[in-house]
Protein backbone atom coordinates (compact mmCIF):
# COMPACT_ATOMS: atom_id res chain seq x y z
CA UNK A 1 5.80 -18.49 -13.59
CA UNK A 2 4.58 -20.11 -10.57
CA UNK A 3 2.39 -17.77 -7.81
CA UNK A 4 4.19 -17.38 -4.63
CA UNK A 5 2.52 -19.08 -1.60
CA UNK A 6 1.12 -16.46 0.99
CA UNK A 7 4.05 -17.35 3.34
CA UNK A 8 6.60 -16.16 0.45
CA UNK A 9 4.81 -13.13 -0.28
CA UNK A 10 5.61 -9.82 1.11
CA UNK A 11 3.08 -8.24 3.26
CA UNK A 12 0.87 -6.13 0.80
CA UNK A 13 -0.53 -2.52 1.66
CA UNK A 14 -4.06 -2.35 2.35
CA UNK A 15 -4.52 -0.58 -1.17
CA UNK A 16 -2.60 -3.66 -2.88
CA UNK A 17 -4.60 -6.06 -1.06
CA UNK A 18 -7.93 -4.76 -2.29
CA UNK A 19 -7.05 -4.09 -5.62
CA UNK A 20 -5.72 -7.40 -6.02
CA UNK A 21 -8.64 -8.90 -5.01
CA UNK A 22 -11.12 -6.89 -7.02
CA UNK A 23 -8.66 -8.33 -10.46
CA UNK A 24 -9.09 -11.87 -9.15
CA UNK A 25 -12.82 -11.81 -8.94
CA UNK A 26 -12.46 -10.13 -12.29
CA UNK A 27 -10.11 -11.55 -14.81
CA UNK A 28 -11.43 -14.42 -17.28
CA UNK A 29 -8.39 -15.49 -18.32
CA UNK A 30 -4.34 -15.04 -17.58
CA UNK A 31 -4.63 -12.07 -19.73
CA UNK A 32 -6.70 -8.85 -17.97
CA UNK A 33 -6.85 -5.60 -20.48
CA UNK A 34 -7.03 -2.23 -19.67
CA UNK A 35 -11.04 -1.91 -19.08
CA UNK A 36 -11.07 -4.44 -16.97
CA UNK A 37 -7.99 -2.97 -14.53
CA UNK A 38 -9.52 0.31 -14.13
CA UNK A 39 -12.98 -1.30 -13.62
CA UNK A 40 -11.49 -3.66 -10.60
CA UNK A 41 -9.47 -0.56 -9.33
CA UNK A 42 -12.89 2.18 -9.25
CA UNK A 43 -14.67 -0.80 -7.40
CA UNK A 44 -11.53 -1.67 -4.98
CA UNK A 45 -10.73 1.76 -4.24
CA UNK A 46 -13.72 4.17 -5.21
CA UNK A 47 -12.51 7.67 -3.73
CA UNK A 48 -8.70 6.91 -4.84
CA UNK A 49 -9.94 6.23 -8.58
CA UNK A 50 -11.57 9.50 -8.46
CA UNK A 51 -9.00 11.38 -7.22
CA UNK A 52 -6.90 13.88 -8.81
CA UNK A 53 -3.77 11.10 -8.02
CA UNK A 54 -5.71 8.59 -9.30
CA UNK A 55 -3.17 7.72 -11.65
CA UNK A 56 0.08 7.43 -9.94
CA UNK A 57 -1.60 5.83 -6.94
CA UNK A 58 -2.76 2.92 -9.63
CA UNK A 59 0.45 2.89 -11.11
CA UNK A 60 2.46 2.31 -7.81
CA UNK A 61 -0.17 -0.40 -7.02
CA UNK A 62 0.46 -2.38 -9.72
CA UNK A 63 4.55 -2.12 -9.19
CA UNK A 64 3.73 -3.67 -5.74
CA UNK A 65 1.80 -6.10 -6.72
CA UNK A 66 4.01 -6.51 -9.92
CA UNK A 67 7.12 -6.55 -7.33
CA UNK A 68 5.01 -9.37 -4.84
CA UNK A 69 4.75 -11.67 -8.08
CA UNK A 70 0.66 -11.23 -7.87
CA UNK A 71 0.79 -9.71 -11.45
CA UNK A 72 2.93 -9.14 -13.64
CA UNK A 73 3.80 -6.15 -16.08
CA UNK A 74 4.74 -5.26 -19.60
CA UNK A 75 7.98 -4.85 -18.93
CA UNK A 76 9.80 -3.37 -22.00
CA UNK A 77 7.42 -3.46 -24.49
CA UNK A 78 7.06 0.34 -24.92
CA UNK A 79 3.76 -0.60 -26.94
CA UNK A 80 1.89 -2.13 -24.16
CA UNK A 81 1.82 0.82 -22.56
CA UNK A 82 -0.24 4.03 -22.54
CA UNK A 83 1.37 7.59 -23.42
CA UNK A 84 0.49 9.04 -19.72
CA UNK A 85 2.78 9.92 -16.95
CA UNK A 86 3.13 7.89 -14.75
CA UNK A 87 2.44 5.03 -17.96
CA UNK A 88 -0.33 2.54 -17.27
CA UNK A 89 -0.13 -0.71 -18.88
CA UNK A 90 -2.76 -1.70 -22.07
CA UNK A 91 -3.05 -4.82 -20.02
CA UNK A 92 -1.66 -7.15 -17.01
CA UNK A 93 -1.22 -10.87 -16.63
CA UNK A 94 -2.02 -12.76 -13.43
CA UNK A 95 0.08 -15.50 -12.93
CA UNK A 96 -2.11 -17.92 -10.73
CA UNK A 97 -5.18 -16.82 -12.95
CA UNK A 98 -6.97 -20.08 -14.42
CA UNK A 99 -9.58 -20.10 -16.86
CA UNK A 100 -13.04 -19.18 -15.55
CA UNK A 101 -15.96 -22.01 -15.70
CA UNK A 102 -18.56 -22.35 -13.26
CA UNK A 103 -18.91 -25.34 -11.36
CA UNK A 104 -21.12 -28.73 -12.82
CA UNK A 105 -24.05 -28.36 -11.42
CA UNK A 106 -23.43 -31.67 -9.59
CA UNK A 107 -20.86 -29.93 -7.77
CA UNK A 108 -22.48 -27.21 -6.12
CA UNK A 109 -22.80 -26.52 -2.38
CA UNK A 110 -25.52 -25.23 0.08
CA UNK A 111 -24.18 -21.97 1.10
CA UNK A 112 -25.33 -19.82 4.30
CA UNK A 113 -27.15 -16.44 3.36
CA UNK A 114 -23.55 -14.42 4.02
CA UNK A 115 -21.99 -16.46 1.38
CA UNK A 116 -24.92 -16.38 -1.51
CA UNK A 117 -22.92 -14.56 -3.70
CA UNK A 118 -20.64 -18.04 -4.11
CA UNK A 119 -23.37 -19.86 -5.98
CA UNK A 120 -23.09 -17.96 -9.52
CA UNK A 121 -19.21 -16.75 -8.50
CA UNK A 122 -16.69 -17.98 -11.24
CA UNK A 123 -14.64 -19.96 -8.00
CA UNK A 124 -12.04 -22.78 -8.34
CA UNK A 125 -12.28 -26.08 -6.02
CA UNK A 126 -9.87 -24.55 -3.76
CA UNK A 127 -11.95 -21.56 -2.94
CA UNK A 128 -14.82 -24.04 -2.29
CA UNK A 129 -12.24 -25.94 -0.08
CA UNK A 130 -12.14 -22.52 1.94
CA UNK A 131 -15.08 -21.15 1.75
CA UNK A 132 -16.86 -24.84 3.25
CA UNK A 133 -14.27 -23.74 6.59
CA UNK A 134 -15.63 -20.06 6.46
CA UNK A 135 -19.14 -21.45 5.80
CA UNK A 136 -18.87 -24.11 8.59
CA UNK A 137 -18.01 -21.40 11.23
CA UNK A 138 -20.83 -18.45 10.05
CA UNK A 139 -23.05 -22.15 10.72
CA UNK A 140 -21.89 -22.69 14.25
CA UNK A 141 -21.90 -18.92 15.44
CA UNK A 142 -25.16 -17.80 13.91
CA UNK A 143 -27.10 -17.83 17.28
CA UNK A 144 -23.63 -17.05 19.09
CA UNK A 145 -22.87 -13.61 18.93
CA UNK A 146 -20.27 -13.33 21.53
CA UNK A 147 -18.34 -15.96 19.11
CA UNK A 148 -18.45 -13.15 16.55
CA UNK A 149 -17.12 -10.57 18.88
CA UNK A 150 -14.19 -8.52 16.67
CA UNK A 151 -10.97 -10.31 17.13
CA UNK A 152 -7.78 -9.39 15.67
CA UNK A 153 -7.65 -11.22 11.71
CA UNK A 154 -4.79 -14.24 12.83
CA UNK A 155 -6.89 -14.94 15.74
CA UNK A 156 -9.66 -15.32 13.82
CA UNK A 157 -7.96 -17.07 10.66
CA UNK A 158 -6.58 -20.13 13.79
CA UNK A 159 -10.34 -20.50 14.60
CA UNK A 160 -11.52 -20.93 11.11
CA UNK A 161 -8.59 -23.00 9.73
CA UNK A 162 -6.46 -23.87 12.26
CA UNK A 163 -3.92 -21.74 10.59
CA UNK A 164 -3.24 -18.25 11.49
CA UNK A 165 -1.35 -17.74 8.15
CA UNK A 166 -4.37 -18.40 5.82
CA UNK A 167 -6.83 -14.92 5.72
CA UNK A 168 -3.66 -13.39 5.37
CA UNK A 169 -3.32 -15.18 2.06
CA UNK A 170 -7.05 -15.10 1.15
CA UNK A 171 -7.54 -11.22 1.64
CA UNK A 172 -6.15 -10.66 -2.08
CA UNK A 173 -7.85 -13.19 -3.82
CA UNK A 174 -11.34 -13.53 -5.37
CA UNK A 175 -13.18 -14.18 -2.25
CA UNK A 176 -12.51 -11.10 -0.60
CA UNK A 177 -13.45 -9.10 -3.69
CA UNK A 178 -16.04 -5.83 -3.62
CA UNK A 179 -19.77 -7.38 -2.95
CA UNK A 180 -18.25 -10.84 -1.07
CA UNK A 181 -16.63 -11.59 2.14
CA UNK A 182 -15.61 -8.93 4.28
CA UNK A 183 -13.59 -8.64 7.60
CA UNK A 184 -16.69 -7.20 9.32
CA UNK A 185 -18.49 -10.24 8.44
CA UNK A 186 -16.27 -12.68 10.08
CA UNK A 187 -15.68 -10.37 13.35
CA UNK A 188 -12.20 -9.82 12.39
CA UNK A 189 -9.62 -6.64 11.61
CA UNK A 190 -6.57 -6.43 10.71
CA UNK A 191 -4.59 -4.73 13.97
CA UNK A 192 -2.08 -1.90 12.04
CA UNK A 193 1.17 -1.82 13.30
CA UNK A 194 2.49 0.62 15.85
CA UNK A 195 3.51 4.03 14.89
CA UNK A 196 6.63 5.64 16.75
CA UNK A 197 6.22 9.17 17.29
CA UNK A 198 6.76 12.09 19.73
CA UNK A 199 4.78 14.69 20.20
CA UNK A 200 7.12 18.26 19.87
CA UNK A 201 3.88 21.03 19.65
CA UNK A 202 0.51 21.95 18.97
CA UNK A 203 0.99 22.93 15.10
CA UNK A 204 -1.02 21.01 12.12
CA UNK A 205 2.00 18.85 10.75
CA UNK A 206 3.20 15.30 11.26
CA UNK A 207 6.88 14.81 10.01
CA UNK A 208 7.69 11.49 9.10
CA UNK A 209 11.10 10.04 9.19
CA UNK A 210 11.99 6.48 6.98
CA UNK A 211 14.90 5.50 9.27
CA UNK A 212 15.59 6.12 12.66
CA UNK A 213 18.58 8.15 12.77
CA UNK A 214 17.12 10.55 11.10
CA UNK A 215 14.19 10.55 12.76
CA UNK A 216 15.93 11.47 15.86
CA UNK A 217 18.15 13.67 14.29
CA UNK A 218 14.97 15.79 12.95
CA UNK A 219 13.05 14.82 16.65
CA UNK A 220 15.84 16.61 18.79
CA UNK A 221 16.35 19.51 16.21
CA UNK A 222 12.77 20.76 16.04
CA UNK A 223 11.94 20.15 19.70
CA UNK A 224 13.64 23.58 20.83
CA UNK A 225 11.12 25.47 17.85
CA UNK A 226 8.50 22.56 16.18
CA UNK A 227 6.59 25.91 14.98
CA UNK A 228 3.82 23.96 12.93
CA UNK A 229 5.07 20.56 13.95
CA UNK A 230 2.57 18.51 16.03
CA UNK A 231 4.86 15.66 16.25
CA UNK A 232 8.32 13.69 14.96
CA UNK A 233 7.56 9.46 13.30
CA UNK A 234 9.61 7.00 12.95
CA UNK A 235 7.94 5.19 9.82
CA UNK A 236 10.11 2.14 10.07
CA UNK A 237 10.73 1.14 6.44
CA UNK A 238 7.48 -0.69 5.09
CA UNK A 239 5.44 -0.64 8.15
CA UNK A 240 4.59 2.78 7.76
CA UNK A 241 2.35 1.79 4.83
CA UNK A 242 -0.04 0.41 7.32
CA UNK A 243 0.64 1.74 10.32
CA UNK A 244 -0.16 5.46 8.85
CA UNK A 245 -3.88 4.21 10.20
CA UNK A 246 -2.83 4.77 13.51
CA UNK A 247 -2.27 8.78 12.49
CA UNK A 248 -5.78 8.87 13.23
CA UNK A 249 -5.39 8.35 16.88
CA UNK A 250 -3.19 11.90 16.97
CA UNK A 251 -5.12 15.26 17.34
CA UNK A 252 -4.89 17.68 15.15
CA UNK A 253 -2.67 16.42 12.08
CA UNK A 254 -3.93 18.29 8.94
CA UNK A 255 -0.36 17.30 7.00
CA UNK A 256 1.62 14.23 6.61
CA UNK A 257 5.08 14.96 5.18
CA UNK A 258 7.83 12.30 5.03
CA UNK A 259 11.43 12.00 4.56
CA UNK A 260 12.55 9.04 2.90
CA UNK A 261 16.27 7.36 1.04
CA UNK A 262 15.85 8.54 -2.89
CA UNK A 263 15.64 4.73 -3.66
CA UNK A 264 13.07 2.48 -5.20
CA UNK A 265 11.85 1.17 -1.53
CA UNK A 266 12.06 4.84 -0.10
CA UNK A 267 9.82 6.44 -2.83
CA UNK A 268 7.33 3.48 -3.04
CA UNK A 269 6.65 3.39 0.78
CA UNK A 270 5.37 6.84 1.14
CA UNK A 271 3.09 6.68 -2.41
CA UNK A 272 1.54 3.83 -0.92
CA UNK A 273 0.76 4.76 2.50
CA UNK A 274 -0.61 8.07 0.66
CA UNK A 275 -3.25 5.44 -0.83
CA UNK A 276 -3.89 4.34 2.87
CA UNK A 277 -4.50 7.28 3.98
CA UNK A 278 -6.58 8.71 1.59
CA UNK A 279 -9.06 5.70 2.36
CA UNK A 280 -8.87 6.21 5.83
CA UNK A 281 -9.73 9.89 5.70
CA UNK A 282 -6.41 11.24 6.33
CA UNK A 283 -4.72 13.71 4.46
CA UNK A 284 -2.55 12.20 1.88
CA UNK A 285 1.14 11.76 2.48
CA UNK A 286 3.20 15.09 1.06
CA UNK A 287 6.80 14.74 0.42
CA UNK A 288 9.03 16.81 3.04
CA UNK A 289 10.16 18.96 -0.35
CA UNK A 290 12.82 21.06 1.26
CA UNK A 291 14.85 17.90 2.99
CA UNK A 292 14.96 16.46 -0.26
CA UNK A 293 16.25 19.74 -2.05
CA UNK A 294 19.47 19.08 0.70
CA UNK A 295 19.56 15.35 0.05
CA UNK A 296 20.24 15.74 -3.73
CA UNK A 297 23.18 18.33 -3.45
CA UNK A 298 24.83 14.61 -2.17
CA UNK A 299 26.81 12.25 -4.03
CA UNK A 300 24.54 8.89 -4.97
CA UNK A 301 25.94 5.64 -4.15
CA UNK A 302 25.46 2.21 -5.98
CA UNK A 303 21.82 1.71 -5.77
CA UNK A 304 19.27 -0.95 -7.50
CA UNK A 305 18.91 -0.45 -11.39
CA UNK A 306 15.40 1.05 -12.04
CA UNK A 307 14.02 1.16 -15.34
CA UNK A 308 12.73 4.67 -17.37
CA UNK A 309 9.01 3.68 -17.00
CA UNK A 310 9.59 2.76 -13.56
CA UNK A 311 11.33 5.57 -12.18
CA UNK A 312 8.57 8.01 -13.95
CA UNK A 313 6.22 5.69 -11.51
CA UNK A 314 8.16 6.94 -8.91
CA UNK A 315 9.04 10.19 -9.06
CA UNK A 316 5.81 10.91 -9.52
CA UNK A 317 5.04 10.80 -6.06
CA UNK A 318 7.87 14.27 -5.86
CA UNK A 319 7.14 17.77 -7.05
CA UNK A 320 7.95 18.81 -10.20
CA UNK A 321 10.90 20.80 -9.52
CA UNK A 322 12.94 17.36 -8.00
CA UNK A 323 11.63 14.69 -10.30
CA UNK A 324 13.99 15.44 -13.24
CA UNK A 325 16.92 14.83 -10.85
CA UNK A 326 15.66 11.98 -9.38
CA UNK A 327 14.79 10.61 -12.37
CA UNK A 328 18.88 10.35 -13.60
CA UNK A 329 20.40 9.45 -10.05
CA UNK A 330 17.28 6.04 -10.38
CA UNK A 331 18.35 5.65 -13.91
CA UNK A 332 21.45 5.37 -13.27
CA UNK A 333 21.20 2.27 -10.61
CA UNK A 334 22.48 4.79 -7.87
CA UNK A 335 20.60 6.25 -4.71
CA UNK A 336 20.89 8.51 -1.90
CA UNK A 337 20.41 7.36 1.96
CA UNK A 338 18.61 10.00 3.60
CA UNK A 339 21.23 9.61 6.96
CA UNK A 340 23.86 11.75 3.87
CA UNK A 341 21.01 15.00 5.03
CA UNK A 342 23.00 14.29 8.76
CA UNK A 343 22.42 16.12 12.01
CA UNK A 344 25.61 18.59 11.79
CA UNK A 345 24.05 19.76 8.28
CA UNK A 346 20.97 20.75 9.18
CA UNK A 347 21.34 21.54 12.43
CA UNK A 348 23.98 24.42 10.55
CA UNK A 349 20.85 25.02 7.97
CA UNK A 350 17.84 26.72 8.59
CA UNK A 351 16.63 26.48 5.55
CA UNK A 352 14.41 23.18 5.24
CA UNK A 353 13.21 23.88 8.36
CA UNK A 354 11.46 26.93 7.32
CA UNK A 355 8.67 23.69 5.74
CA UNK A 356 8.35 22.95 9.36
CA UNK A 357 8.66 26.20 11.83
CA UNK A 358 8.01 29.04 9.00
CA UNK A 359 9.63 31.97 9.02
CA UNK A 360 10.80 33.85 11.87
């Protein structure tokens, strides 16, 4: 199996980048056991790991990354896998992973002080290849400080490479692994995409929608009475997984509750963001329970083909009381679009709004 070029590859959640990263810097050969997973995942992600979530957050990490070809899983072989729920694999395998020497002697390069850690780092010739660019530039802007002035990461990644493409592609790799390079030290960030919302109250609760139908369906239905509703989102498929960051900039949310399809994509997106947020400070991402409860009295449609360890990944992400059912409509390569909760329905009833308002 070949390792997809950055350009291929989707783009990762912050969580996935990090994590990935931390394995890199970590595995010795193709082959990275359990010990060494959970090791790179305390160190990538230290407050996630010792949360009470820890485990389904590391199991849908390893999906995506699974999913983006960075990894892969033990797909079917019941006996690679532990007896938890969500299961965690006994080990991974990293496709682009090469056997771990360090460099002749002959071979090795003066570093700046930023990049010490490089000199006993187990590093290929291609990360030398970068890391002479990143070098090079911490060289020519060490008595320029308005050079290192925080610009957004593509910006940056042009000035150091003449390729806006290539940080991108670095960020979940060895070098930017816990204890080496960081954004901050090369005056860069990575700008989160916008988040559409509008503002309906002055409650506690951010509701977020996956698609934008619904999002104005459930925008012009709780603007009359938003009750504990600060505001309506529009997470916009994938993009919510990093623009949840931007939650931050709105007053006042204690909650984050979304609405998403009961498909593989819809229940991934919000897990992950929940990892985002949780490293950002924000309260972690609670599924909009009642809306669902209405969404699986629908018929399911012909849907992706999910597999039993996979869904249990999933679902996990759902209350107790909806996972069961979930569970069988993913099983059974079906799924429900979250437009088949439409605006006639609820606007007729109250119920799931009760989540939302509370009671009269």
């Amino acid at each position: 199996m070949t390792a997809p070029t950055p350009e291929q590859l989707p783009r990762l959640s912050p969580g996935a980048v990090r994590l990935s990263a931390a394995l890199h810097a970590r595995a010795e050969k193709a082959t990275v056991p359990r010990a060494t997973v959970m090791e790179a995942f305390t160190a990538a992600l230290p407050g996630t790991a010792r949360g009470e979530d820890s485990r389904t957050a590391l199991a849908t990490l390893l999906e995506e990354l699974s999913d983006a070809g960075t990894l892969r899983l033990p797909h079917g072989q019941r006996n690679k896998w532990d007896a938890g729920r969500p299961a965690l694999p006994e080990q991974i395998r990293l496709p682009a992973a090469t056997p771990r020497k360090p460099a002749p002697v002959t071979t090795r390069r003066s570093y700046r002080p930023e990049l010490d850690w490089a000199h006993t780092a187990y590093l290929t010739s291609a990360h030398h290849e970068d890391l002479a660019l990143i070098n090079r530039w911490f060289r020519d802007t060490s008595n320029r400080h308005d050079f290192r002035v925080p610009i957004p990461l593509r910006e940056r990644s042009y000035e150091i490479f003449q390729d806006e493409k290539r940080l991108d592609g670095l960020l979940s790799g060895a070098l930017f692994a816990p204890g080496r390079l960081t954004l901050e030290q090369l005056g860069t960030f990575r700008e989160p995409p916008p988040l559409a919302y509008r503002l309906l109250g002055d409650g506690d609760t951010l509701l977020v929608a996956e698609n934008s139908d619904t999002y104005a369906t459930l925008r012009d239905l709780l603007t009359p009475n938003p009750g504990r509703t600060r505001g309506v989102a529009f997470g916009s498929g994938r993009a919510f997984e990093a623009s949840i960051e931007t939650v931050k900039e709105i007053h006042g949310i204690q909650r984050i509750v979304y609405y998403g399809d009961l498909d593989s994509e819809g229940l991934s997106i919000p897990a992950r963001a929940s990892v985002t947020a949780t490293q950002c400070g924000l309260p972690s991402v609670e599924p909009a329970s009642a809306l669902y409860d209405l969404l699986l009295r629908h018929a399911s449609t012909p849907g992706q083909m999910v597999s039993d360890e996979r869904a249990h990944t999933l679902t996990a992400w759902l209350p107790p009381r909806l996972r069961k059912r979930t569970h069988e409509v993913l099983l059974s390569g079906r799924r429900i679009a979250q437009e088949a909760t439409n605006r006639n329905q609820l606007a007729g009833d109250a119920t799931w709004c009760l989540e939302f308002v509370g009671r009269p």
